[in-house]
N, C-alpha and C. Protein backbone atom coordinates (compact mmCIF):
# COMPACT_ATOMS: atom_id res chain seq x y z
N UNK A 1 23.27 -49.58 13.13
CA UNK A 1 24.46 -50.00 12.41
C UNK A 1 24.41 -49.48 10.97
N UNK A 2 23.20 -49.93 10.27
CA UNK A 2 23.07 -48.76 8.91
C UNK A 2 23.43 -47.65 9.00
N UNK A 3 22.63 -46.82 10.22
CA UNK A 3 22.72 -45.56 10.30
C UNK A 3 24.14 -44.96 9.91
N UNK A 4 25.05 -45.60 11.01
CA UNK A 4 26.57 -45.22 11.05
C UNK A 4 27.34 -45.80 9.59
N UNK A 5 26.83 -46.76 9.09
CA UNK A 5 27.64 -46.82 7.94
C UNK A 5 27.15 -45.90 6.50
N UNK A 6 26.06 -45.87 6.58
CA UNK A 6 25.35 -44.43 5.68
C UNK A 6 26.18 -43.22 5.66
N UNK A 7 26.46 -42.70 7.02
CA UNK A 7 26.96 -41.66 7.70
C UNK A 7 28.96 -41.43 7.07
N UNK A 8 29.21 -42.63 7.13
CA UNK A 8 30.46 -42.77 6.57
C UNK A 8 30.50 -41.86 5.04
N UNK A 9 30.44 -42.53 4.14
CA UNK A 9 30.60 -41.81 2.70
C UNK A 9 30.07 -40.42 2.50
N UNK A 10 29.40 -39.68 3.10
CA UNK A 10 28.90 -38.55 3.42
C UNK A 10 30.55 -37.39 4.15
N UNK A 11 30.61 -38.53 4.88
CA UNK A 11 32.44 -37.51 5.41
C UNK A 11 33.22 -37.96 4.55
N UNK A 12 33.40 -38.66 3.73
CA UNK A 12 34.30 -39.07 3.18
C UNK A 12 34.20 -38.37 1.47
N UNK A 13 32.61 -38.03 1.28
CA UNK A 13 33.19 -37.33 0.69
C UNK A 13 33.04 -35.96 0.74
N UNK A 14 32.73 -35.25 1.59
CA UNK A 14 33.02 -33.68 2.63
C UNK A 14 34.44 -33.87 2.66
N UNK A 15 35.23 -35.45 3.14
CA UNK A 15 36.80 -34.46 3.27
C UNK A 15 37.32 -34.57 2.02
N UNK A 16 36.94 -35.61 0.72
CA UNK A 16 37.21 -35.77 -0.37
C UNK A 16 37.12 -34.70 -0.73
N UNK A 17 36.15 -33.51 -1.01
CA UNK A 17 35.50 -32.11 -1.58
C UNK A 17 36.68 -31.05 -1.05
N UNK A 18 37.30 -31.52 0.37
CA UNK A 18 38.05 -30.17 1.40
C UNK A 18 39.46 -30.42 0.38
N UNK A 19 39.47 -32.00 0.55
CA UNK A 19 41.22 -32.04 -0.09
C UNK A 19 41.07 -31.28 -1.66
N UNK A 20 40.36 -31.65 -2.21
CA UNK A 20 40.09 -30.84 -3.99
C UNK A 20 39.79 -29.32 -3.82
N UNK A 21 39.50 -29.04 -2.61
CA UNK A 21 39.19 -27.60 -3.05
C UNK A 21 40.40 -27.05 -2.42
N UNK A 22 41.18 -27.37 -1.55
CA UNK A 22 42.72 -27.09 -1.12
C UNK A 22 43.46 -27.24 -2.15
N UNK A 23 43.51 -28.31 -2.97
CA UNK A 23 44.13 -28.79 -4.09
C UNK A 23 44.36 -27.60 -5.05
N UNK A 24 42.82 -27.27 -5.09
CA UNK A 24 42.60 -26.03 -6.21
C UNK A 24 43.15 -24.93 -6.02
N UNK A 25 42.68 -24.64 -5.08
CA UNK A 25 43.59 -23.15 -4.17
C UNK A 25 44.84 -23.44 -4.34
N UNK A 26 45.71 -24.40 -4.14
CA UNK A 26 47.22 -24.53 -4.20
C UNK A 26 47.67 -23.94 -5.55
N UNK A 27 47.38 -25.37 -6.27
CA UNK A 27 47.58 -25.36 -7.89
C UNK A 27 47.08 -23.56 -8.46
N UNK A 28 46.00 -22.74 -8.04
CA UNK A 28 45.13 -21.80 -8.70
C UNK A 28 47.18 -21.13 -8.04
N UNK A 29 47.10 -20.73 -6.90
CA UNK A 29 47.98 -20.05 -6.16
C UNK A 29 49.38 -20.16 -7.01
N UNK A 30 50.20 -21.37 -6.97
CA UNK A 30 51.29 -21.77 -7.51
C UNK A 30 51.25 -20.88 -8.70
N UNK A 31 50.15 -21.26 -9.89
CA UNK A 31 50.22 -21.15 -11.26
C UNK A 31 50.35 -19.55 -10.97
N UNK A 32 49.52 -18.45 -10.08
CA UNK A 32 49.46 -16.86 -10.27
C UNK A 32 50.94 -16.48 -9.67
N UNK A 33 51.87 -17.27 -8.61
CA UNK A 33 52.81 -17.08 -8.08
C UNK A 33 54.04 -16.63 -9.50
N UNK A 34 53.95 -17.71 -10.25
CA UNK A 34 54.57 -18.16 -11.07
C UNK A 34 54.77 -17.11 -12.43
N UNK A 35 53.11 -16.59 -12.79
CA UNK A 35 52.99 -16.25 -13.94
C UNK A 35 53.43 -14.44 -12.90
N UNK A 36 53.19 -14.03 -11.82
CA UNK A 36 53.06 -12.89 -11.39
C UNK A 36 55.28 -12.51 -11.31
N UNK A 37 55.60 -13.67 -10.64
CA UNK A 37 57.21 -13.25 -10.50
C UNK A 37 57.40 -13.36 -12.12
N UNK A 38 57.23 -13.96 -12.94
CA UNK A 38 57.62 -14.11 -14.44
C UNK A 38 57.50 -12.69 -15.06
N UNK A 39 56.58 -12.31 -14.85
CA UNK A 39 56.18 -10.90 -15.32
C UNK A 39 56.84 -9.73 -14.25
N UNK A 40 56.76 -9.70 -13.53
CA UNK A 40 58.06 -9.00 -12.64
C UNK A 40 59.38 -8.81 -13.49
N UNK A 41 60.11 -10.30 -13.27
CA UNK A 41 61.19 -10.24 -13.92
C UNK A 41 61.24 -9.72 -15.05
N UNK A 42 60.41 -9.77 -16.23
CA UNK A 42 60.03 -9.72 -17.88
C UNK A 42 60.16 -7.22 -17.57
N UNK A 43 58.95 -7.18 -16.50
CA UNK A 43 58.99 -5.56 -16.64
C UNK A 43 60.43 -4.90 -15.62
N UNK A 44 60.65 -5.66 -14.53
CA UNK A 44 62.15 -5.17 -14.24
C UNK A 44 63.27 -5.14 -15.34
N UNK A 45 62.90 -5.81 -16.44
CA UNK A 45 64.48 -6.05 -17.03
C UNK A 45 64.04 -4.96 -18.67
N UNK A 46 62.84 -4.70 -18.44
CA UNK A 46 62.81 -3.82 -19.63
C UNK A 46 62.79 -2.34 -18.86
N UNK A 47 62.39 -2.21 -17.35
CA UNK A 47 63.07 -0.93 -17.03
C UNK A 47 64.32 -0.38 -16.89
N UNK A 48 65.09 -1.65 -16.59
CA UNK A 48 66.65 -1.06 -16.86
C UNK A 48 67.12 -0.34 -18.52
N UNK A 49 66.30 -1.19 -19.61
CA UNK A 49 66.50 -1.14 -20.76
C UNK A 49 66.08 0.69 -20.74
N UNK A 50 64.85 0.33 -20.60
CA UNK A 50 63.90 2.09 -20.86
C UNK A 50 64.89 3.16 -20.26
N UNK A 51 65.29 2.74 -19.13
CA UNK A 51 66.28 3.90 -18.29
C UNK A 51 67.67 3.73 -19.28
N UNK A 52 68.27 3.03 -19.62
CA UNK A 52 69.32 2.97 -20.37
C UNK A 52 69.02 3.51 -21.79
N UNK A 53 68.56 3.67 -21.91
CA UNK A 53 67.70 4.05 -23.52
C UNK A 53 67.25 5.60 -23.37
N UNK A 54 66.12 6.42 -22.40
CA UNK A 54 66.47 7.95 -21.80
C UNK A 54 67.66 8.10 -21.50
N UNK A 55 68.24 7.33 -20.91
CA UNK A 55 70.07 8.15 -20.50
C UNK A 55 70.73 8.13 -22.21
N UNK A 56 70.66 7.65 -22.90
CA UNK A 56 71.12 7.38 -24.23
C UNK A 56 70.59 8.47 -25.14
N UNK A 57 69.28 9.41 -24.66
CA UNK A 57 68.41 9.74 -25.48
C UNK A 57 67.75 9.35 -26.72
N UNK A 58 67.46 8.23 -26.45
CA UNK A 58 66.75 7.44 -27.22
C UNK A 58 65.26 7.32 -27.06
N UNK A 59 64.40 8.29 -26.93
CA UNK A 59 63.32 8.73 -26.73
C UNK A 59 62.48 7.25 -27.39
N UNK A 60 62.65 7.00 -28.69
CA UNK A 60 61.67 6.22 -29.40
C UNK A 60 62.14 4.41 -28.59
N UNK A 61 63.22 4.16 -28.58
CA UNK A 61 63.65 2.60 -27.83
C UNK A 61 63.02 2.59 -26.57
N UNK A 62 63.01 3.69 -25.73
CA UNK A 62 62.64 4.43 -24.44
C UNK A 62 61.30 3.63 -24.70
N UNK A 63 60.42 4.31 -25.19
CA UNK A 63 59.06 4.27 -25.12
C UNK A 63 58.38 2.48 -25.35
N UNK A 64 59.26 2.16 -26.08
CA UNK A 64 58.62 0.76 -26.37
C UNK A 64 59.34 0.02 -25.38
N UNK A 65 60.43 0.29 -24.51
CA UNK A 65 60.86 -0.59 -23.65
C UNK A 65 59.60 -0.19 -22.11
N UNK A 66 59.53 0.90 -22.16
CA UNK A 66 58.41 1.28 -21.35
C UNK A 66 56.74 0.90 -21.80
N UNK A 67 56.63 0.62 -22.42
CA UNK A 67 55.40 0.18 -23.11
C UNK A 67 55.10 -1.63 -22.78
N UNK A 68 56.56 -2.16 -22.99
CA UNK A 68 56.54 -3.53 -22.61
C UNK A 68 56.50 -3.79 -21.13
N UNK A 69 57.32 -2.85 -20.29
CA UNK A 69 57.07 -3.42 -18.85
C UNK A 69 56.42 -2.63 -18.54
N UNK A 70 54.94 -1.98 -18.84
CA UNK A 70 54.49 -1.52 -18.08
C UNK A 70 53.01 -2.71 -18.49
N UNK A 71 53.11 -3.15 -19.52
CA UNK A 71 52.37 -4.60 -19.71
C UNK A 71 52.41 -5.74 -18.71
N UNK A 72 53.88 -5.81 -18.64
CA UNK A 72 54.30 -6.99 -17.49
C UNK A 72 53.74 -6.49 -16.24
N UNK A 73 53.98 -5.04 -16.06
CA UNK A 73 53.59 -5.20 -14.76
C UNK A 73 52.10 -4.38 -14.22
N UNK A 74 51.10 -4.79 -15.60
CA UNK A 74 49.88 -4.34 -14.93
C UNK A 74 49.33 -5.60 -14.98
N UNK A 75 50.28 -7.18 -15.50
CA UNK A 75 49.83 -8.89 -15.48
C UNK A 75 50.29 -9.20 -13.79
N UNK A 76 51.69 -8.86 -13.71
CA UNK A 76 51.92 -9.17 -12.41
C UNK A 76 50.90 -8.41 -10.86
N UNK A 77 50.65 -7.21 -11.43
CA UNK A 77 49.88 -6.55 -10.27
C UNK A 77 48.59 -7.27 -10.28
N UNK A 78 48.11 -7.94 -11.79
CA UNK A 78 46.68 -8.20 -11.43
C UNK A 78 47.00 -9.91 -10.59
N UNK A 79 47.49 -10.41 -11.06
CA UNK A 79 48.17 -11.73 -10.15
C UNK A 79 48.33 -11.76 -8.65
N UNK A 80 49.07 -10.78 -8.44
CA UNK A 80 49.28 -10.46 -7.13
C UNK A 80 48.25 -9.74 -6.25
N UNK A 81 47.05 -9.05 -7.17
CA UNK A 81 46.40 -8.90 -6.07
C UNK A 81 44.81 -9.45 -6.16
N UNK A 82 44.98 -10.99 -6.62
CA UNK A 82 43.52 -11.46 -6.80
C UNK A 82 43.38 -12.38 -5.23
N UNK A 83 41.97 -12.24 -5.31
CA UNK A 83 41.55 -13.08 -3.55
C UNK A 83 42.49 -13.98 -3.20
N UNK A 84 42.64 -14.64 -3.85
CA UNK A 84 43.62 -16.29 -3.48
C UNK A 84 44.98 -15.73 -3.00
N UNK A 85 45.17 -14.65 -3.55
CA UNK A 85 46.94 -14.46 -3.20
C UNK A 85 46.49 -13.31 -1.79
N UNK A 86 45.53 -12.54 -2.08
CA UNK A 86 45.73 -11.95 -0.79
C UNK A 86 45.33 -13.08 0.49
N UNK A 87 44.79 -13.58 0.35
CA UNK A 87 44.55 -14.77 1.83
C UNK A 87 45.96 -15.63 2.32
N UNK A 88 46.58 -16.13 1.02
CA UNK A 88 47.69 -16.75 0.86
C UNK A 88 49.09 -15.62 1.92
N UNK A 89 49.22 -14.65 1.43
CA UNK A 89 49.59 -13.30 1.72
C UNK A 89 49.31 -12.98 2.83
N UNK A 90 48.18 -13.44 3.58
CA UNK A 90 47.74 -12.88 5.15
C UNK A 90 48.46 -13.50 6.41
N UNK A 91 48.79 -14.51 5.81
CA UNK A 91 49.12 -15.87 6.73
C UNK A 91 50.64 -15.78 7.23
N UNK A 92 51.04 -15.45 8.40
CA UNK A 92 52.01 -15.28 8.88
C UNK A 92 53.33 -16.02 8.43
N UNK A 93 53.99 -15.91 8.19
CA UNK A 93 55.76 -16.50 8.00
C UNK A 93 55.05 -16.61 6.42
N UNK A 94 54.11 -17.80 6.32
CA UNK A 94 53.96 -18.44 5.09
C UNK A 94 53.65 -17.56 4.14
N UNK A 95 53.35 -16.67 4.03
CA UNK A 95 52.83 -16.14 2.88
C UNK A 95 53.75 -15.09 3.00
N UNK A 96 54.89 -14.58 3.58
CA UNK A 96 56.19 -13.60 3.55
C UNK A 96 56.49 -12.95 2.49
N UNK A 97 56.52 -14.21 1.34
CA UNK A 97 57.24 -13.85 0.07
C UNK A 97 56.15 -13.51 -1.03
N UNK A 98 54.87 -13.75 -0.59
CA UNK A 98 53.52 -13.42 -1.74
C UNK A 98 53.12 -11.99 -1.26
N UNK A 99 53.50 -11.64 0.21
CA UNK A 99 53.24 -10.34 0.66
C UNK A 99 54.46 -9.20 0.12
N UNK A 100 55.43 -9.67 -0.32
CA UNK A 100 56.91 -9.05 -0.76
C UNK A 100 56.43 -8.17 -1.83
N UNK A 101 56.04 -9.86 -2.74
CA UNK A 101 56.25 -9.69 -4.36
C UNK A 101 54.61 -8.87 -4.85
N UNK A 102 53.85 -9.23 -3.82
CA UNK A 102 52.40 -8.32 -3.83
C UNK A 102 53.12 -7.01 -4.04
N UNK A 103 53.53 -6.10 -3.07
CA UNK A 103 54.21 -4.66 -2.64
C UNK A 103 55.16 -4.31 -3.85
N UNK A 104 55.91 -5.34 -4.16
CA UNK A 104 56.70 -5.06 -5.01
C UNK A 104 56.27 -4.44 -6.31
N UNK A 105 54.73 -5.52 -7.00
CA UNK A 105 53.79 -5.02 -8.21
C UNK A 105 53.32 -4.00 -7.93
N UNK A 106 52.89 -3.46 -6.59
CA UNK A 106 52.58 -1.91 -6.49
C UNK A 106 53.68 -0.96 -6.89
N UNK A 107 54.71 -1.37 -6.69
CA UNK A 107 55.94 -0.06 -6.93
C UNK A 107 56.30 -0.31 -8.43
N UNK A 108 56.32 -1.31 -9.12
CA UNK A 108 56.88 -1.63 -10.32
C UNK A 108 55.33 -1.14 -11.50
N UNK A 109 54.23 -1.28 -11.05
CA UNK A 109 53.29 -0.47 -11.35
C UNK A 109 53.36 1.25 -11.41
N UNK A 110 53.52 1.63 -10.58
CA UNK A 110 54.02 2.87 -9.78
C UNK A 110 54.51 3.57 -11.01
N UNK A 111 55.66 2.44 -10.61
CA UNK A 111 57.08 3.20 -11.58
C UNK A 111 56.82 2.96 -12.99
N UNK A 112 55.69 2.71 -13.72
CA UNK A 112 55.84 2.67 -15.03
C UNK A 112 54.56 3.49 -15.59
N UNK A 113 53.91 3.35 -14.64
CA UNK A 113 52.54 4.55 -14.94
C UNK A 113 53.39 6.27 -14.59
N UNK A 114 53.76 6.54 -13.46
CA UNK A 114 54.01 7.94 -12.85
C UNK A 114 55.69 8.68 -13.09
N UNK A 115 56.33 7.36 -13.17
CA UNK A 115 57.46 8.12 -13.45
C UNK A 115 58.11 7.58 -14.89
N UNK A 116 58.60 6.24 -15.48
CA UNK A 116 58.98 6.19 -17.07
C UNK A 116 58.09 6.58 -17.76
N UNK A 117 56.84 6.60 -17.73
CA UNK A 117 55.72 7.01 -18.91
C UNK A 117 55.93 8.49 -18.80
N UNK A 118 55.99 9.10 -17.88
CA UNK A 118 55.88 10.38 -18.09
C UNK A 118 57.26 10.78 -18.06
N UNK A 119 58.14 10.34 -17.77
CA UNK A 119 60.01 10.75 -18.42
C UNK A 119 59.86 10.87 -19.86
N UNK A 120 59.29 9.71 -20.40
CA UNK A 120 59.48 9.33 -21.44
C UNK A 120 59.20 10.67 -22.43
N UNK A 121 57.49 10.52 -22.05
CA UNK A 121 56.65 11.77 -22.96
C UNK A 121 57.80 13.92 -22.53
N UNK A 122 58.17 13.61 -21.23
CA UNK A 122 59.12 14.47 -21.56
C UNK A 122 60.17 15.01 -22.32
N UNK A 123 60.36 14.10 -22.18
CA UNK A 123 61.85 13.48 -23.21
C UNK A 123 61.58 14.46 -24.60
N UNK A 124 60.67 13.42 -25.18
CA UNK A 124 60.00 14.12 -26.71
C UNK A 124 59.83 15.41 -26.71
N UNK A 125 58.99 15.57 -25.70
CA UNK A 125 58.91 17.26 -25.66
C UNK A 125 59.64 17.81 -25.28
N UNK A 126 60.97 17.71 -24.73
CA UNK A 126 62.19 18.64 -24.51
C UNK A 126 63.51 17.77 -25.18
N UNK A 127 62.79 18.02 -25.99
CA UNK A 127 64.45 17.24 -27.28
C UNK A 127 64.98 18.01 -27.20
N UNK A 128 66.55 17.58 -27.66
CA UNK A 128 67.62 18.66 -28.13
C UNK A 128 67.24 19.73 -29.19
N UNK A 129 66.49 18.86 -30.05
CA UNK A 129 65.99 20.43 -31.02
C UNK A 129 65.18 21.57 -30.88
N UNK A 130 64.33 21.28 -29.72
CA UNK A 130 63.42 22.09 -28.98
C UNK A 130 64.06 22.81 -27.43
N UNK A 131 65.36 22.33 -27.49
CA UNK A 131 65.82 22.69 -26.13
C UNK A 131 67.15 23.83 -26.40
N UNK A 132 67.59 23.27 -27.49
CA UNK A 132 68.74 24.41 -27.67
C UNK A 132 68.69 25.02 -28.76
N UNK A 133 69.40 26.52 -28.78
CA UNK A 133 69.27 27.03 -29.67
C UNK A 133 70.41 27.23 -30.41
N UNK A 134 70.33 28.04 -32.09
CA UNK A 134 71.21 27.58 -32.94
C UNK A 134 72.91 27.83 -32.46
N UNK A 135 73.26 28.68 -31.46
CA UNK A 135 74.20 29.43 -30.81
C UNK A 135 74.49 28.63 -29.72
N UNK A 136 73.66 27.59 -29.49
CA UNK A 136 73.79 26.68 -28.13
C UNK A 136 73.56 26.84 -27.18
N UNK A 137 72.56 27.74 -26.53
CA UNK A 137 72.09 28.20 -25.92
C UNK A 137 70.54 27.46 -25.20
N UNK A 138 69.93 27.94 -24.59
CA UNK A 138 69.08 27.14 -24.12
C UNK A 138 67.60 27.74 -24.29
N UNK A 139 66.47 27.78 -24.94
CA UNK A 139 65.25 27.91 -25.23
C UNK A 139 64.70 28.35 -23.31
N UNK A 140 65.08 29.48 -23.18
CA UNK A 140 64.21 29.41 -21.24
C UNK A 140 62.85 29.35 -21.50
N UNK A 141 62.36 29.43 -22.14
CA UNK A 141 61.14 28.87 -22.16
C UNK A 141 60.71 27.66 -21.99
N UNK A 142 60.95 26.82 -23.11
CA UNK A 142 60.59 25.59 -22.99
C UNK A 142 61.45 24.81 -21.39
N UNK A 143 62.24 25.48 -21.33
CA UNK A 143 62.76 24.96 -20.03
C UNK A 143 61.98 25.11 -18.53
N UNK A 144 61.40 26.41 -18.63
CA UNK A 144 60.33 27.07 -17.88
C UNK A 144 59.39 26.26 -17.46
N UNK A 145 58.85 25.87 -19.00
CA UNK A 145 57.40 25.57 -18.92
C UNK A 145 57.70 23.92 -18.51
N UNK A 146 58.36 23.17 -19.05
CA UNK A 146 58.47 21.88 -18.61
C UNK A 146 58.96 21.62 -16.79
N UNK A 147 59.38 22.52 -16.18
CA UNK A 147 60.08 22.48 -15.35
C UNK A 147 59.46 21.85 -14.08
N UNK A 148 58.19 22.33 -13.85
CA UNK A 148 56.92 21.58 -13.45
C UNK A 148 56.60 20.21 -13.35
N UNK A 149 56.89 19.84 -14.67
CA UNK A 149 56.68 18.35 -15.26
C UNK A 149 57.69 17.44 -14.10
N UNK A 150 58.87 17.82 -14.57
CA UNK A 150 60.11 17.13 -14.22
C UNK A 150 59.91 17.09 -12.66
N UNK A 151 59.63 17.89 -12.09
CA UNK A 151 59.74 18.25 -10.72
C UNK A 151 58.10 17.13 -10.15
N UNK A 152 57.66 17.09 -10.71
CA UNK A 152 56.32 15.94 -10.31
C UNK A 152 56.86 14.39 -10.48
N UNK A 153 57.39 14.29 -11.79
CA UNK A 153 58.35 13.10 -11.82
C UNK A 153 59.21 12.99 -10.79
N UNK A 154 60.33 13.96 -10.93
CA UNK A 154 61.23 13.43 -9.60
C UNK A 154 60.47 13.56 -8.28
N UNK A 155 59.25 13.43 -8.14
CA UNK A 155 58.88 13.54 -6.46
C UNK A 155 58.20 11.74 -6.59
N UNK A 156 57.21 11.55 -7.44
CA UNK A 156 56.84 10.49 -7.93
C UNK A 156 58.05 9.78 -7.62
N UNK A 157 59.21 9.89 -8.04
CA UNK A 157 60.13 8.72 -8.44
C UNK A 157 60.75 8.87 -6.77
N UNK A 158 60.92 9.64 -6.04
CA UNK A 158 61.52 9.61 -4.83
C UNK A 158 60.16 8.92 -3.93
N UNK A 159 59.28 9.39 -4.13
CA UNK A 159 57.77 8.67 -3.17
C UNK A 159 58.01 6.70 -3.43
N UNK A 160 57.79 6.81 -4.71
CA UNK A 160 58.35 4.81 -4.86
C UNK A 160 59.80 4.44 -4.37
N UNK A 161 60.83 5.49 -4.58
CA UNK A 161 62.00 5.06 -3.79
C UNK A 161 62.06 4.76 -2.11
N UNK A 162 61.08 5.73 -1.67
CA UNK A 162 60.57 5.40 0.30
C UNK A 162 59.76 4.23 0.38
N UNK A 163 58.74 4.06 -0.88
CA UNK A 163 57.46 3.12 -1.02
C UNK A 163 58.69 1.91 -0.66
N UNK A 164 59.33 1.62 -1.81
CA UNK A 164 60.37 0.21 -1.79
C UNK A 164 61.22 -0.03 -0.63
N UNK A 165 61.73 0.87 -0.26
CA UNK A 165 62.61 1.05 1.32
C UNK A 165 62.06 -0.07 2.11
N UNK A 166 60.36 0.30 2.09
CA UNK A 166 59.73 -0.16 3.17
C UNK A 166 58.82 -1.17 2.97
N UNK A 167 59.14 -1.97 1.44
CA UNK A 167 59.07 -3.33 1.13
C UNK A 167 59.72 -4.33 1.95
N UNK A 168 58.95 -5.34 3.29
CA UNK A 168 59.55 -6.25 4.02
C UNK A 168 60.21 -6.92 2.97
N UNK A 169 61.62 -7.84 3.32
CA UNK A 169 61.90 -8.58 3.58
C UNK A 169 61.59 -10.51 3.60
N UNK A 170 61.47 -11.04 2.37
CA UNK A 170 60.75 -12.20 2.39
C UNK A 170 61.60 -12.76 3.95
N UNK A 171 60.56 -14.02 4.26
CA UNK A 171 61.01 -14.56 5.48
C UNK A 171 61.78 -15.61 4.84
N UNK A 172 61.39 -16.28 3.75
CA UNK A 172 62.13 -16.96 2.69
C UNK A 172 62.31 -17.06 1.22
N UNK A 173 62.74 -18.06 0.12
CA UNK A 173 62.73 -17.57 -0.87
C UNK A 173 63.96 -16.66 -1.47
N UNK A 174 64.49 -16.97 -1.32
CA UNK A 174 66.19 -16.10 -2.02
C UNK A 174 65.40 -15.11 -2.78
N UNK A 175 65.06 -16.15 -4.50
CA UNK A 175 65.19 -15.66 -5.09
C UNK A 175 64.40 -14.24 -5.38
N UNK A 176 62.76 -14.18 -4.49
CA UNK A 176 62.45 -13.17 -4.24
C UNK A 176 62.74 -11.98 -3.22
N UNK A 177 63.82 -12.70 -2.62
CA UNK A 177 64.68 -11.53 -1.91
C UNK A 177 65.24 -10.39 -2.70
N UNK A 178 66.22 -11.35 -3.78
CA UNK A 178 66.92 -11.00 -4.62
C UNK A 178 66.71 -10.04 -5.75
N UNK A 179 64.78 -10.23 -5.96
CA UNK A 179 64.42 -9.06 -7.23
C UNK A 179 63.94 -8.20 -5.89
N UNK A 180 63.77 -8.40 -4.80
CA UNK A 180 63.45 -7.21 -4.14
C UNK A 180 64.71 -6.30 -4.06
N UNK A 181 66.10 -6.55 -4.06
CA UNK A 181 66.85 -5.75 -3.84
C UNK A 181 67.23 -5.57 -5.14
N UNK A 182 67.06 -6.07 -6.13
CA UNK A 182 67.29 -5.15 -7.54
C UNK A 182 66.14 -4.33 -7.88
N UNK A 183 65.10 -4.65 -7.21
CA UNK A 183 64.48 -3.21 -7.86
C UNK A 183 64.09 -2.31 -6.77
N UNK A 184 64.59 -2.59 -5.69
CA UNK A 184 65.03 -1.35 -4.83
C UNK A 184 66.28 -0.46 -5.39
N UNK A 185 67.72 -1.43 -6.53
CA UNK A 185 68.64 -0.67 -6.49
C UNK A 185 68.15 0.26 -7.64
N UNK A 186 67.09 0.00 -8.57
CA UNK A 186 66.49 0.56 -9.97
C UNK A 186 65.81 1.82 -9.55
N UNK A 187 65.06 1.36 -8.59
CA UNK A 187 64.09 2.58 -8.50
C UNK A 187 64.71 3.79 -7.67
N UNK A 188 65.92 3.54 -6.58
CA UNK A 188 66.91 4.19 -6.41
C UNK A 188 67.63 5.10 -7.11
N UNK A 189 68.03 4.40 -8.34
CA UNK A 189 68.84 4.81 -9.40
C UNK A 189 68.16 5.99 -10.16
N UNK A 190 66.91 5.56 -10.91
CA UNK A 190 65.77 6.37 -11.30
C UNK A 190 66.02 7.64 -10.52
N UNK A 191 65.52 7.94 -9.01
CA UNK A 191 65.46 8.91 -8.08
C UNK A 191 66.07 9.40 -8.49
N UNK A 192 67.49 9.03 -8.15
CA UNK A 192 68.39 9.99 -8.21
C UNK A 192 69.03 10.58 -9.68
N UNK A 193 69.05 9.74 -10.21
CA UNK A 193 69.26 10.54 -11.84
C UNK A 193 67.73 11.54 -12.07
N UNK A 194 66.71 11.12 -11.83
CA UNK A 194 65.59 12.58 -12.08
C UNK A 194 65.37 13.70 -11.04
N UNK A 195 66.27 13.01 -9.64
CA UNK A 195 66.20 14.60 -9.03
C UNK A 195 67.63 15.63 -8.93
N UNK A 196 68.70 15.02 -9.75
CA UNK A 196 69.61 15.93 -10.10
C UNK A 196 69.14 17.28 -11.02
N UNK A 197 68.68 16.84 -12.20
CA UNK A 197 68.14 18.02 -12.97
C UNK A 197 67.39 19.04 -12.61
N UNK A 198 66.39 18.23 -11.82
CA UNK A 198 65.03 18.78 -10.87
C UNK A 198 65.74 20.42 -10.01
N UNK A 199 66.67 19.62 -9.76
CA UNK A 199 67.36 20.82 -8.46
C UNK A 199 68.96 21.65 -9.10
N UNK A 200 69.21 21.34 -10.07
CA UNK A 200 69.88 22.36 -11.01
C UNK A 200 69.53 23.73 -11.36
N UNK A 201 70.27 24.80 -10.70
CA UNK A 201 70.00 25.41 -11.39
C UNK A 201 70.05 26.07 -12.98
């Protein structure tokens, strides 16, 4: 009769220890969910800026709007891909939307290392003052030599445009539905404004 009542508080507190360390995992999970879509949103909304700012030729606004989300989204990539979220992420139906917004920090990563950072630094180096000449004409050189550049960008920027294509689908969760299809329509957009030039003659 000792025996078995000894035996008691021993499971009780093994399942006491299971519920706190579930607890932890939740709460650890929630809080990276949270801080990882925050920072998403924070570098999606300064890439529209950065792209609105190169279309503007605004080389210098460009760079610091690219400078900021490419911050956000080397916080969100590290969020999204620490142990807790990939296990969370493994788990069928349930983890749908941590497997989304995981994929998603790969492309929003992507897109701020391979293709705005290096638009950007183009940009500078094929300014209008370096690009045309006093008659209005066009420097074939510098056009030449950059031409390379541009053409690695627009492949970069079309490779994350297939990458995102083939970003599932949360099983739930609107609202991460919802930045999945805006920055499918961004990185779209991107494509195709850097492979017009690309293929100009």
């Amino acid at each position: 009769m000792s025996a078995s009542v000894s035996r008691r508080p021993k499971w009780a507190l093994a399942f006491a220890a299971l519920l706190l360390a579930i607890g932890a995992f939740t709460v650890g999970l929630v809080y990276q969910a949270t801080e990882a879509t925050s920072h998403l949103a924070a570098a999606q909304e300064s890439v529209v800026h950065a792209k609105d700012a190169l279309t503007a030729g605004d080389t210098a606004a460009a760079a610091e709007w690219v400078e900021r989300a490419q911050t956000n989204a080397e916080n969100a990539h590290r969020s999204a891909h620490s142990v807790s979220w990939s296990i969370a992420a493994a788990v069928p139906w349930v983890g749908s939307p941590l497997d989304t917004e995981r994929q998603m920090s790969d492309v929003m990563l992507g897109l701020t290392e391979r293709v705005l950072g290096p638009a950007v630094a183009l940009a500078k180096d094929v300014s209008p003052e370096r690009l045309l000449t006093r008659d209005g004409g066009f420097h074939l050189e510098t056009v030449r030599d950059n031409a390379p550049r541009l053409d690695d960008i627009a492949r970069d920027a079309a490779a994350l445009d297939a990458q995102t294509e083939s970003i599932p689908e949360p099983a739930y969760l609107t609202a991460v539905g919802d930045a999945r299809t805006a920055l499918r329509r961004e990185v779209a957009d991107l494509a195709r404004i850097l492979e017009l030039p690309s293929h100009t003659e």
